[in-house]
PDB file of N, CA and C in Angstrom:
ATOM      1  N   UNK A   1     -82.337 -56.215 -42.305  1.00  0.00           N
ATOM      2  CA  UNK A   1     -81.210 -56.965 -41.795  1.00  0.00           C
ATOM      3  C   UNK A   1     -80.221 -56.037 -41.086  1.00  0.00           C
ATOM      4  N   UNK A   2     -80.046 -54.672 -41.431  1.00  0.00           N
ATOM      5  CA  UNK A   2     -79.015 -53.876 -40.825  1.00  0.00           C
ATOM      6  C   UNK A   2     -79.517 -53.468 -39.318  1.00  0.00           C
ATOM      7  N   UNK A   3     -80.881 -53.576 -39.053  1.00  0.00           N
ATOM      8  CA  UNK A   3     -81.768 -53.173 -38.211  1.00  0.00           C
ATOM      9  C   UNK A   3     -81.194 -54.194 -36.725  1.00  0.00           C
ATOM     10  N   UNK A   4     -81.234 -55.443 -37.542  1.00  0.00           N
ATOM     11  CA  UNK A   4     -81.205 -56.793 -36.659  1.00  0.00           C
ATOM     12  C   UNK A   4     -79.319 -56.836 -36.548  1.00  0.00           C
ATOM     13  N   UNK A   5     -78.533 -56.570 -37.017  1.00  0.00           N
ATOM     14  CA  UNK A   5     -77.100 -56.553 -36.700  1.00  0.00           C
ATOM     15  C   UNK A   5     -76.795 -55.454 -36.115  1.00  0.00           C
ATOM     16  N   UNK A   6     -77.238 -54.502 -36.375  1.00  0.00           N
ATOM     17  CA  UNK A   6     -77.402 -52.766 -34.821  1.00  0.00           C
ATOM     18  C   UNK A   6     -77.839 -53.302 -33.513  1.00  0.00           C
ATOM     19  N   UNK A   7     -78.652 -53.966 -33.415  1.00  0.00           N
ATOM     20  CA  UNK A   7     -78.862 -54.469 -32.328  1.00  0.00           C
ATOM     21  C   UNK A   7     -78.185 -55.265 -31.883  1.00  0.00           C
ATOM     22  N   UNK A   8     -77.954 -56.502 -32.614  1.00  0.00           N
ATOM     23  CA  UNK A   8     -76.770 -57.143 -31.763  1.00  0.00           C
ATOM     24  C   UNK A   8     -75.538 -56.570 -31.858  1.00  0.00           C
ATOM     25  N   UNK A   9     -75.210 -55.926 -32.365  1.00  0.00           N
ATOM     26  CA  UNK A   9     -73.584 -54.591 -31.802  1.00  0.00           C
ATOM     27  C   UNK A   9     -73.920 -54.382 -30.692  1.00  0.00           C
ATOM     28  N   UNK A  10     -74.997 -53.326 -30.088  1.00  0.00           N
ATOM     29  CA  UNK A  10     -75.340 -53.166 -29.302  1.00  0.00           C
ATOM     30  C   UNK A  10     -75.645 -53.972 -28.058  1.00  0.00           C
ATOM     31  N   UNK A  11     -76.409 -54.725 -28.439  1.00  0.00           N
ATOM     32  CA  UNK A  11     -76.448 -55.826 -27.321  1.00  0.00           C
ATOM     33  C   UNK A  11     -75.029 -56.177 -26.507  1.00  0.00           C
ATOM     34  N   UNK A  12     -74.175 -56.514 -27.859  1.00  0.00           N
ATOM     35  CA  UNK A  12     -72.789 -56.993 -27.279  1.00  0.00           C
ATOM     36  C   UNK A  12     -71.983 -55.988 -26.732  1.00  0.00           C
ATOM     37  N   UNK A  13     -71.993 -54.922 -27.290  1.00  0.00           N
ATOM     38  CA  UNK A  13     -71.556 -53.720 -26.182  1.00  0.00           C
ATOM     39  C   UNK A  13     -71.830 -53.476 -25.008  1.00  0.00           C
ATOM     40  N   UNK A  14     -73.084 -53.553 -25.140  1.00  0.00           N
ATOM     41  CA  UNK A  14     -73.701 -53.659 -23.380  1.00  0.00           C
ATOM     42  C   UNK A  14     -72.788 -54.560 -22.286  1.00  0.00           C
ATOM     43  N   UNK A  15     -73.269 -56.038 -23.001  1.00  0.00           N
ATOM     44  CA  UNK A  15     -72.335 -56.661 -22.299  1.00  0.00           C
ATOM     45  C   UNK A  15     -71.208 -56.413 -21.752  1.00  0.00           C
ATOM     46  N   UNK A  16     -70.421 -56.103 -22.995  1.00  0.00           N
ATOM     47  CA  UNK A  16     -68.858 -56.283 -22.968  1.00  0.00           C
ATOM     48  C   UNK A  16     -68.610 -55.182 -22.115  1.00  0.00           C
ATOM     49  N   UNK A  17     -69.064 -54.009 -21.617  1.00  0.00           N
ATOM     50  CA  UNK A  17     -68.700 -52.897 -20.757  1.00  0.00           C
ATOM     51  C   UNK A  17     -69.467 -53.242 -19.264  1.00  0.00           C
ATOM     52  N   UNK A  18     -69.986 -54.333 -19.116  1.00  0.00           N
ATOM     53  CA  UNK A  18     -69.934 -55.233 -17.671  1.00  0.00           C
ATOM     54  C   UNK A  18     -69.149 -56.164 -17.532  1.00  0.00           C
ATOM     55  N   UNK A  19     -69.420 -55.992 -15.724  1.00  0.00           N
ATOM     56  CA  UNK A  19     -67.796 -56.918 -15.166  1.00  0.00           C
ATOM     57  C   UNK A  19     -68.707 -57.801 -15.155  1.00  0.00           C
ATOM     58  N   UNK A  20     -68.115 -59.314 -15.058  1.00  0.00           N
ATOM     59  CA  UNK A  20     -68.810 -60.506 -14.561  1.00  0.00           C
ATOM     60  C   UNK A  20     -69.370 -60.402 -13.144  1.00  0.00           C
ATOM     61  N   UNK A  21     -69.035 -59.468 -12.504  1.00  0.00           N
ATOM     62  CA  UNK A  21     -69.693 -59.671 -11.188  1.00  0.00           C
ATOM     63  C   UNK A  21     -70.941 -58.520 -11.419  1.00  0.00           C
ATOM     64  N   UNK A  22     -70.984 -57.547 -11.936  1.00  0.00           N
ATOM     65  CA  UNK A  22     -72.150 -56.988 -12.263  1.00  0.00           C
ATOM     66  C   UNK A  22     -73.407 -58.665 -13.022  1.00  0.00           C
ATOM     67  N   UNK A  23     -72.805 -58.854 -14.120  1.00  0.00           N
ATOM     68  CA  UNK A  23     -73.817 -59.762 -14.846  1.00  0.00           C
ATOM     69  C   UNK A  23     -74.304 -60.743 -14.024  1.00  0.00           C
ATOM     70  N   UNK A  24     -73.062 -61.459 -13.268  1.00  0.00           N
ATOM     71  CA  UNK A  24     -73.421 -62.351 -12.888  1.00  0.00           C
ATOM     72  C   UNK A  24     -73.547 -62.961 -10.961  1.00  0.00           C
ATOM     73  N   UNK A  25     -72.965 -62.228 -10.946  1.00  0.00           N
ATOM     74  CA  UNK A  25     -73.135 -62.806  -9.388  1.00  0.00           C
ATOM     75  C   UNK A  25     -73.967 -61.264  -8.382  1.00  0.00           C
ATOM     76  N   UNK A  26     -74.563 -60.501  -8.435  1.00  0.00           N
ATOM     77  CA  UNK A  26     -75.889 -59.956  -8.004  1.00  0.00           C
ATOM     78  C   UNK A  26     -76.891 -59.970  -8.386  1.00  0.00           C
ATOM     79  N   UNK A  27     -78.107 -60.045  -8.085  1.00  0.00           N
ATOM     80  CA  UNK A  27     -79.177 -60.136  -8.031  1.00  0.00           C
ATOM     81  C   UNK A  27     -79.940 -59.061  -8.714  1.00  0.00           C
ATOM     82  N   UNK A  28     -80.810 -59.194 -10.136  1.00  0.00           N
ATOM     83  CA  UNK A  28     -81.117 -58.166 -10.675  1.00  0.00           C
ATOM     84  C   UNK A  28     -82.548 -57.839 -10.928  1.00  0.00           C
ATOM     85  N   UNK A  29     -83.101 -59.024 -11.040  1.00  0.00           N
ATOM     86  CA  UNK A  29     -84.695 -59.129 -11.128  1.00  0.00           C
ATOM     87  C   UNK A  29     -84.760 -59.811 -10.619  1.00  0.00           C
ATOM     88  N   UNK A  30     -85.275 -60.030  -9.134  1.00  0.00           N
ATOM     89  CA  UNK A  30     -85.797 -61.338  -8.169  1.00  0.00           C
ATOM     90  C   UNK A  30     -84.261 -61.569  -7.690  1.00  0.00           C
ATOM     91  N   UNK A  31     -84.476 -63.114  -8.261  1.00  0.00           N
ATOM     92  CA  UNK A  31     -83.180 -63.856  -7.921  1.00  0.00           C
ATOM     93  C   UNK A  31     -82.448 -64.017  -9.048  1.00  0.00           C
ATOM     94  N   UNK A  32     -82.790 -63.563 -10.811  1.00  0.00           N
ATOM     95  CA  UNK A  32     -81.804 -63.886 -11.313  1.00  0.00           C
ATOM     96  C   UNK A  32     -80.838 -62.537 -11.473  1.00  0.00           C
ATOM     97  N   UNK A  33     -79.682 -63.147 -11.950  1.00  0.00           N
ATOM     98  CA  UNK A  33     -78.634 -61.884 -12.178  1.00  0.00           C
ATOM     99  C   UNK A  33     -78.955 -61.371 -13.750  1.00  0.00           C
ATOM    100  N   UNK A  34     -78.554 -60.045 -14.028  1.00  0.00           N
ATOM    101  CA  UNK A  34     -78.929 -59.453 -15.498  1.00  0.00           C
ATOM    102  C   UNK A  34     -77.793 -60.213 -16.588  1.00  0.00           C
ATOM    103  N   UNK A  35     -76.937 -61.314 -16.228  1.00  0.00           N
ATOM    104  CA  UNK A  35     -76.319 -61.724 -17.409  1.00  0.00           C
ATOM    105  C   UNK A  35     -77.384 -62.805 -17.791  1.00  0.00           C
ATOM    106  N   UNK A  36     -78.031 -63.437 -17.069  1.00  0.00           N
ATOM    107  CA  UNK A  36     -78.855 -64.782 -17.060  1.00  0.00           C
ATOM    108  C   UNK A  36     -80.429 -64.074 -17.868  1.00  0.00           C
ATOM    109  N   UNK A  37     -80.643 -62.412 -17.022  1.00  0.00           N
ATOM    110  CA  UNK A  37     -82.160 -62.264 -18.208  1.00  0.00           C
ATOM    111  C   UNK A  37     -81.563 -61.552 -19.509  1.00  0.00           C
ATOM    112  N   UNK A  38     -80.082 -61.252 -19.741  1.00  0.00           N
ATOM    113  CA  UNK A  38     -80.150 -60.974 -20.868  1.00  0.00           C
ATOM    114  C   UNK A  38     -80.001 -62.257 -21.898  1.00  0.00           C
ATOM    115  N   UNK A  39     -79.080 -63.542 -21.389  1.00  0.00           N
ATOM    116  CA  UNK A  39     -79.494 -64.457 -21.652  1.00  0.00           C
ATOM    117  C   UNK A  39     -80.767 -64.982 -22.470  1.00  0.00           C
ATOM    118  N   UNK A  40     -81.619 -64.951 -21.350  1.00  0.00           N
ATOM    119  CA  UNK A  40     -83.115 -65.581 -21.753  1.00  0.00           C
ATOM    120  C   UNK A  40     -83.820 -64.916 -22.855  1.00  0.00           C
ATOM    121  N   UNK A  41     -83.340 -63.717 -22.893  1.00  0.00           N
ATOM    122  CA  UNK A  41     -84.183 -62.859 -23.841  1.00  0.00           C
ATOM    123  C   UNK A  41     -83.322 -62.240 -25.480  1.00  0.00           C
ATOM    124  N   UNK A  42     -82.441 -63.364 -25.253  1.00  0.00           N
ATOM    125  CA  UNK A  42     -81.853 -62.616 -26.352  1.00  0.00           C
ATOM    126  C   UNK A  42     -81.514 -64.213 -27.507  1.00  0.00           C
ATOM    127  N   UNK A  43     -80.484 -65.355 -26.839  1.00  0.00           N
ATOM    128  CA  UNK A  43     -80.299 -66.144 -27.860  1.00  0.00           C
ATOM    129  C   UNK A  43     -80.914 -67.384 -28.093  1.00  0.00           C
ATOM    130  N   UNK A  44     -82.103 -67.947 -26.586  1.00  0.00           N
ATOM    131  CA  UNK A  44     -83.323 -68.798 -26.965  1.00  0.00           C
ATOM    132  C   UNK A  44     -83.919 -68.844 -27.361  1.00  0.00           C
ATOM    133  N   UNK A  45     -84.736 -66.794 -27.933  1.00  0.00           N
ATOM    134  CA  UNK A  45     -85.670 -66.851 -28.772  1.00  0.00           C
ATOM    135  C   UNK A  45     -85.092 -67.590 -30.558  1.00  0.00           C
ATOM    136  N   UNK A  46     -83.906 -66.900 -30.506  1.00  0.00           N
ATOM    137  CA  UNK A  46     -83.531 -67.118 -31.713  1.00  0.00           C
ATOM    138  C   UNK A  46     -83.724 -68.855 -32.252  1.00  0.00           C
ATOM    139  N   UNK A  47     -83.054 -69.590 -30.958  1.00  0.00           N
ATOM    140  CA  UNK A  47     -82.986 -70.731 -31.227  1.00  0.00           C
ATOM    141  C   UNK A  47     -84.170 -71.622 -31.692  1.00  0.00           C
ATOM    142  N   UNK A  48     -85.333 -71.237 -31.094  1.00  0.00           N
ATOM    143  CA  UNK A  48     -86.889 -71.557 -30.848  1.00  0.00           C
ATOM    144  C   UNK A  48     -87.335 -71.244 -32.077  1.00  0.00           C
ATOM    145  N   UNK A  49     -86.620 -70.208 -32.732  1.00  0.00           N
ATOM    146  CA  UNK A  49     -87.822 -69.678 -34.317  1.00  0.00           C
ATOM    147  C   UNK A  49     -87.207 -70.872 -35.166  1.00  0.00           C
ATOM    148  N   UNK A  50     -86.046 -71.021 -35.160  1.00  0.00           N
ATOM    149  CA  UNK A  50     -85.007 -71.754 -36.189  1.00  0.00           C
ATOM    150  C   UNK A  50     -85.175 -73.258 -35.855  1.00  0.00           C
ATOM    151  N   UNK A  51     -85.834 -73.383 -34.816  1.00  0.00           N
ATOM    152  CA  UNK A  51     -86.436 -75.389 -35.006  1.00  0.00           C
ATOM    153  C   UNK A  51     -87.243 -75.756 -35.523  1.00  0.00           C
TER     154      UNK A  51
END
């Protein structure tokens, strides 16, 4: 469990030391921006195990 709350510190640090225009309004993989694939890869899985 300490394993899985290090990571999300982290995760959220990441974030939080980007501007919204880094995350969100350029282009980071293809066409989406890196706030949208960190998005996808971080709080849908969660949602998906827990249904």
């Amino acid at each position: 469990m300490a394993a899985l709350q290090a990571l999300k510190e982290n995760i959220v640090y990441l974030v939080s030391e980007r501007s919204d225009e880094v995350l969100y309004r350029s282009p980071w993989y293809g066409k989406w921006a890196r706030g949208r694939i960190i998005s996808f890869n971080t709080s849908p899985p969660y949602a998906n195990a827990n249904g």
